[in-house]
C-alpha atoms as a PDB file:
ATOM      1  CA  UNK A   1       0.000   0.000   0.000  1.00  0.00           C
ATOM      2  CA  UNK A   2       1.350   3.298  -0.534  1.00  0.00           C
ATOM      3  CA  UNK A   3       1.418   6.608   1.407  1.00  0.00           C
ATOM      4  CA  UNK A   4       0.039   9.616   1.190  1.00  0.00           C
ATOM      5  CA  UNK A   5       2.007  11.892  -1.663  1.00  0.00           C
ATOM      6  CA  UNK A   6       3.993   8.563  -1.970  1.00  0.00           C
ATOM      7  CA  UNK A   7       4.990   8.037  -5.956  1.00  0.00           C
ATOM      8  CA  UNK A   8       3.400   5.549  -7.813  1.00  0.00           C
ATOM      9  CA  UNK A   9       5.372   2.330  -8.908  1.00  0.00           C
ATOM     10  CA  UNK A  10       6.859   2.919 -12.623  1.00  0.00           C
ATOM     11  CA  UNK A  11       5.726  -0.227 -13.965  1.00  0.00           C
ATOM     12  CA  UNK A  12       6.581  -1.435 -17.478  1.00  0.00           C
ATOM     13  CA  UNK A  13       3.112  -2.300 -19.432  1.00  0.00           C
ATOM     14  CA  UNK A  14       3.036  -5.056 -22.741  1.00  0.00           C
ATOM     15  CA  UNK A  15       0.866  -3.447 -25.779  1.00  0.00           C
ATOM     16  CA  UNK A  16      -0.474  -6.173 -27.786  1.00  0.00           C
ATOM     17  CA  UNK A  17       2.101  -5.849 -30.652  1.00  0.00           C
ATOM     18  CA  UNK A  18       4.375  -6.754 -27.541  1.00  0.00           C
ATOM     19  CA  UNK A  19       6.038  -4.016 -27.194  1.00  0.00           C
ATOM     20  CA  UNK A  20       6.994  -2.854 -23.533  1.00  0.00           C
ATOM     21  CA  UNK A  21       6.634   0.173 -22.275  1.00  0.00           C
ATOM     22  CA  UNK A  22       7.211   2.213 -19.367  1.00  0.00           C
ATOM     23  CA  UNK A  23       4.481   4.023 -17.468  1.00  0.00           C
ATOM     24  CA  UNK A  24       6.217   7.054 -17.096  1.00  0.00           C
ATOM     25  CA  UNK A  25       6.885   7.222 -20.955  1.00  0.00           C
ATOM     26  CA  UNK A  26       3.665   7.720 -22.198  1.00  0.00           C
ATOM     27  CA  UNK A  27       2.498  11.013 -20.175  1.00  0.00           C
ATOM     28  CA  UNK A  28       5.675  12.460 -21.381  1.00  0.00           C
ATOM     29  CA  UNK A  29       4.134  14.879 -24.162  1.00  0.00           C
ATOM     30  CA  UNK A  30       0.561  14.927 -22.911  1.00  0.00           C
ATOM     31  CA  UNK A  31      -1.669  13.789 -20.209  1.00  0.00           C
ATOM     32  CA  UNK A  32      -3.078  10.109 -20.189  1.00  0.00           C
ATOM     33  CA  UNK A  33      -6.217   8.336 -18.740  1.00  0.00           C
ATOM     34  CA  UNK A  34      -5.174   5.386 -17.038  1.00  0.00           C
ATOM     35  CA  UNK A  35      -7.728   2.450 -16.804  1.00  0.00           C
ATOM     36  CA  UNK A  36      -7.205  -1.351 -15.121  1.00  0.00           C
ATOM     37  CA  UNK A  37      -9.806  -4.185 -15.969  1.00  0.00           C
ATOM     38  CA  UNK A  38     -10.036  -7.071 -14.402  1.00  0.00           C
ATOM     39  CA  UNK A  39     -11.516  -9.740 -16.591  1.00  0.00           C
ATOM     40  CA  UNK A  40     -13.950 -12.045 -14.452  1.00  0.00           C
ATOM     41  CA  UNK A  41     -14.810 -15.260 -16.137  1.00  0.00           C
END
């Protein structure tokens, strides 16, 4: 769990042409919406 004003993790993310990617790349030039699903089933 993190702390208050604590950073998030810097995770690295797989795109589904496999490419990996750090999270902290991608809000470089502009902001980015963020969204985790969890597939049930």
């Amino acid at each position: 769990m993190l702390e208050p004003y604590q950073k998030a993790p810097d995770a690295e993310v797989i795109f589904s042409d496999r490419a990996v990617h750090r999270l902290s790349n991608l809000w470089i030039k502009e902001p980015m919406f963020l969204v985790f699903l969890r597939h049930f089933g």
